[in-house]
PDB file of N, CA and C in Angstrom:
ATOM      1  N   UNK A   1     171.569  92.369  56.867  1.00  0.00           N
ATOM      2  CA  UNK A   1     170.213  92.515  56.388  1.00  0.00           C
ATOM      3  C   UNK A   1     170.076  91.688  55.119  1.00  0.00           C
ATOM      4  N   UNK A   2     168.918  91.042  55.048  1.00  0.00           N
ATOM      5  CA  UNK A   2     168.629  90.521  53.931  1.00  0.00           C
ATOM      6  C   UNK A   2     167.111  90.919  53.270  1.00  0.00           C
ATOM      7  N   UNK A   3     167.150  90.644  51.921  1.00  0.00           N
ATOM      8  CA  UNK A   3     165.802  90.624  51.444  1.00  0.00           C
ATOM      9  C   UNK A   3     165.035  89.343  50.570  1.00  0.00           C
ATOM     10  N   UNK A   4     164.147  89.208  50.631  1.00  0.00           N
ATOM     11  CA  UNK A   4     163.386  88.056  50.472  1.00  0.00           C
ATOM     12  C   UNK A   4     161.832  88.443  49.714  1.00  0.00           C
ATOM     13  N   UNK A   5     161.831  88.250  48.532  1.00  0.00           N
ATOM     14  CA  UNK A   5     160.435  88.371  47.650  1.00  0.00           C
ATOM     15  C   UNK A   5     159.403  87.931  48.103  1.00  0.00           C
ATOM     16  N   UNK A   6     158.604  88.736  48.628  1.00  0.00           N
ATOM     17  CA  UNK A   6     156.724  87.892  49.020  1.00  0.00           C
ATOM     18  C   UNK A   6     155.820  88.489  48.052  1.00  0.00           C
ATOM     19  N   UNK A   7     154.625  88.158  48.003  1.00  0.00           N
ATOM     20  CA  UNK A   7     153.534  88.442  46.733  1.00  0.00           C
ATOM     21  C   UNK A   7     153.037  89.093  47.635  1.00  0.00           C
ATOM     22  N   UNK A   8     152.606  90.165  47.002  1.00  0.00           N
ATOM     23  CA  UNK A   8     152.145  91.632  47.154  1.00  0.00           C
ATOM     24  C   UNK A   8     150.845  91.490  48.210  1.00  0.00           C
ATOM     25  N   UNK A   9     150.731  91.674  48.863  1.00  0.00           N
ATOM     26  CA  UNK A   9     149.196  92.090  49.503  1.00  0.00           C
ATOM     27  C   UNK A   9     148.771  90.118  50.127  1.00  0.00           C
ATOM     28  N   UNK A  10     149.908  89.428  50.513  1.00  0.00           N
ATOM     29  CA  UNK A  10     149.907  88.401  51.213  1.00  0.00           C
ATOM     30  C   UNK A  10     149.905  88.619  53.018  1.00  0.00           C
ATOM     31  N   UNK A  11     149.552  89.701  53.341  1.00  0.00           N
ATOM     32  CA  UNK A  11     149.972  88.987  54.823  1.00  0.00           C
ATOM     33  C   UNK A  11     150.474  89.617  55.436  1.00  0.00           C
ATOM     34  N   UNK A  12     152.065  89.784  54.800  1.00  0.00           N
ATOM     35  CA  UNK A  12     153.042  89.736  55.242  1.00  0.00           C
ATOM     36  C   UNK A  12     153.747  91.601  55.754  1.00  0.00           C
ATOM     37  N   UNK A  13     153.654  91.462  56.952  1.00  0.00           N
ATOM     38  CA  UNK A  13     152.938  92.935  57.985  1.00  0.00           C
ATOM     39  C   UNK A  13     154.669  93.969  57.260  1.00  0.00           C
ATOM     40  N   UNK A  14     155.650  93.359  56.940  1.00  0.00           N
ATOM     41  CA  UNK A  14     156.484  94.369  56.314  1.00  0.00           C
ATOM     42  C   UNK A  14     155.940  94.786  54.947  1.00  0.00           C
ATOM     43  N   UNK A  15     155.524  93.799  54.425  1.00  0.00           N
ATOM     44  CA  UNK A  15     155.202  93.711  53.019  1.00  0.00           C
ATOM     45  C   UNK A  15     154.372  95.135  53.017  1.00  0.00           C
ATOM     46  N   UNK A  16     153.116  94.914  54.014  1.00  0.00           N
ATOM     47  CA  UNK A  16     152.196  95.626  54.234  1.00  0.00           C
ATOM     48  C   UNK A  16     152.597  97.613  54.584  1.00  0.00           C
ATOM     49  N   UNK A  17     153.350  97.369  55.257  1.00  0.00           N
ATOM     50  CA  UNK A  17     153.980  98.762  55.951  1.00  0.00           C
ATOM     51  C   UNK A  17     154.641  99.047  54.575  1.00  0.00           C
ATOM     52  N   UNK A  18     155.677  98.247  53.646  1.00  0.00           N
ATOM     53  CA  UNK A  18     156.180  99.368  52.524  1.00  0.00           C
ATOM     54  C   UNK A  18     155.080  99.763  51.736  1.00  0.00           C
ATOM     55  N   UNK A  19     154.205  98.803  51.507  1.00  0.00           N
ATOM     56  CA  UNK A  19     152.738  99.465  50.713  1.00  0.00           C
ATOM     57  C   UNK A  19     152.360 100.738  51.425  1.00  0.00           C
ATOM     58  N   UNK A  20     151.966 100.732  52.564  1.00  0.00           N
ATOM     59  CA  UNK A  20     151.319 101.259  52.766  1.00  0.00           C
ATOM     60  C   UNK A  20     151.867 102.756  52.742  1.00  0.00           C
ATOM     61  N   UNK A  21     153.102 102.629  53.675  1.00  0.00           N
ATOM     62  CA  UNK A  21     154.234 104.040  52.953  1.00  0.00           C
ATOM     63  C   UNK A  21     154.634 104.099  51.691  1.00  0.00           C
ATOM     64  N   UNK A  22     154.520 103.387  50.693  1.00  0.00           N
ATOM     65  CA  UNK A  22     154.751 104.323  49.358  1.00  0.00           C
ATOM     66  C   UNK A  22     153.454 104.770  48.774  1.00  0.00           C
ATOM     67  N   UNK A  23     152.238 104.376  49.284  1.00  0.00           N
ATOM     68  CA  UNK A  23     150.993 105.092  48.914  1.00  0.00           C
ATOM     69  C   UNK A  23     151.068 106.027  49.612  1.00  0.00           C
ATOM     70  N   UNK A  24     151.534 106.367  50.900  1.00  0.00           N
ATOM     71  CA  UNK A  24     151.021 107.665  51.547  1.00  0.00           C
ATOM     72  C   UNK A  24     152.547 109.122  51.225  1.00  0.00           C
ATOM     73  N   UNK A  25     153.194 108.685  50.388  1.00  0.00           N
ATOM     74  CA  UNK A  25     154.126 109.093  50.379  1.00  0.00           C
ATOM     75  C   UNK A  25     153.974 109.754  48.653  1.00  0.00           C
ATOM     76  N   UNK A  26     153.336 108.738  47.596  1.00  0.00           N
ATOM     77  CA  UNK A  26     153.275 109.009  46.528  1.00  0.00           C
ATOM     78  C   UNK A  26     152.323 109.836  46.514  1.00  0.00           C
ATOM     79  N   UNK A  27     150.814 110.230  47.375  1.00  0.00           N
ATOM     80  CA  UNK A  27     150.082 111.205  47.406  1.00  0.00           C
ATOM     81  C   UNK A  27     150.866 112.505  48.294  1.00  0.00           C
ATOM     82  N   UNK A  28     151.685 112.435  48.905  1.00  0.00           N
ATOM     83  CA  UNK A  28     152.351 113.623  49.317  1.00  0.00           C
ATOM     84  C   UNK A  28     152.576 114.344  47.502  1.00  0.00           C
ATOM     85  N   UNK A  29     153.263 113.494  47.232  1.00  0.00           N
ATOM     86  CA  UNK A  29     154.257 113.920  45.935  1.00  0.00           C
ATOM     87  C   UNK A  29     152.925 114.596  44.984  1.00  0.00           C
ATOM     88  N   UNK A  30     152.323 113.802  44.643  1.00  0.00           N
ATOM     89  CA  UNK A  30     151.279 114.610  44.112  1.00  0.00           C
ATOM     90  C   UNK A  30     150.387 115.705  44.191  1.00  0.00           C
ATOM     91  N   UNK A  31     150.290 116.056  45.778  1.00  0.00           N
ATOM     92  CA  UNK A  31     149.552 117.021  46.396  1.00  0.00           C
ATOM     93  C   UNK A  31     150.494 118.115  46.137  1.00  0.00           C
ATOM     94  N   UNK A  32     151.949 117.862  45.593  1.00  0.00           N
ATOM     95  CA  UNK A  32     152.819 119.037  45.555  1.00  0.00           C
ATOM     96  C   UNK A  32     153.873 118.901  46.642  1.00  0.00           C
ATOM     97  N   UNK A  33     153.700 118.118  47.540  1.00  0.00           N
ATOM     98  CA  UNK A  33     154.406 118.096  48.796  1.00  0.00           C
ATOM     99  C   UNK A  33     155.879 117.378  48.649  1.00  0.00           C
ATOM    100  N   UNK A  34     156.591 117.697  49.648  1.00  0.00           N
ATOM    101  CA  UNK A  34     157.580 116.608  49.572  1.00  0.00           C
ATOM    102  C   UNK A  34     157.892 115.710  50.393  1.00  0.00           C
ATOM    103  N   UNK A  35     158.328 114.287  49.778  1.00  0.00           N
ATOM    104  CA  UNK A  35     158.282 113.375  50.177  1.00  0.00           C
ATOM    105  C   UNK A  35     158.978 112.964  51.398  1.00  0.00           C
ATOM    106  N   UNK A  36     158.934 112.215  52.448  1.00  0.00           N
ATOM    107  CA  UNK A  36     159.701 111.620  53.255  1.00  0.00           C
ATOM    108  C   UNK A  36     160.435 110.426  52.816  1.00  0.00           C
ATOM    109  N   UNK A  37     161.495 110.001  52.927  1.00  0.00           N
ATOM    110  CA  UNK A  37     162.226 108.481  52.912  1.00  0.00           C
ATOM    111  C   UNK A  37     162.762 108.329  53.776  1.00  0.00           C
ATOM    112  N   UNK A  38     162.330 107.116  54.587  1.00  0.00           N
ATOM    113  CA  UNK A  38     162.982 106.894  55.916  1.00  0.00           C
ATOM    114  C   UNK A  38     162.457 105.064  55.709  1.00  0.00           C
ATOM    115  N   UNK A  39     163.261 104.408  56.494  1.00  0.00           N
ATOM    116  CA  UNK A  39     163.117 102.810  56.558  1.00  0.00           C
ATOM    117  C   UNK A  39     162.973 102.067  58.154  1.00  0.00           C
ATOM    118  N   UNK A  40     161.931 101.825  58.236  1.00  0.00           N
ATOM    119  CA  UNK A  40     162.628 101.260  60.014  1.00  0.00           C
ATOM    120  C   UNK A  40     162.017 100.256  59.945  1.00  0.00           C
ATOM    121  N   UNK A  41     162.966  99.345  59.996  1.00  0.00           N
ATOM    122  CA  UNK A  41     162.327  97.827  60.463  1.00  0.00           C
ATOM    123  C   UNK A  41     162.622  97.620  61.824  1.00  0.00           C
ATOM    124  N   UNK A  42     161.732  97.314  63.065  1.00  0.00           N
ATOM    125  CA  UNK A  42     161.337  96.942  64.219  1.00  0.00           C
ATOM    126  C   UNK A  42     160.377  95.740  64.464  1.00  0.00           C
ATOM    127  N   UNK A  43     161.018  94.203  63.973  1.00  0.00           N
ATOM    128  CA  UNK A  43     160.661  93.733  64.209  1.00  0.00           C
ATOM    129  C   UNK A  43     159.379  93.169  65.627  1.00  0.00           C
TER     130      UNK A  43
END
């Protein structure tokens, strides 16, 4: 596995999926809830 830096909110559909799970994950946390961490890349 490797990782590779892209600019935020380019495109780029992994880029997109970790955004989008650490927003839905950081409002768990806040609602009181607890969080999930899980990673799946499926290209």
């Amino acid at each position: 596995m490797s990782f590779r830096w892209v600019q935020g909110h380019a495109g780029n559909r992994y880029n997109e999926l970790a955004d989008t799970s650490a927003k839905t994950e950081a409002e768990k946390v806040q609602a009181g809830l607890p969080a999930v961490i899980r990673l799946e890349l499926n290209p």
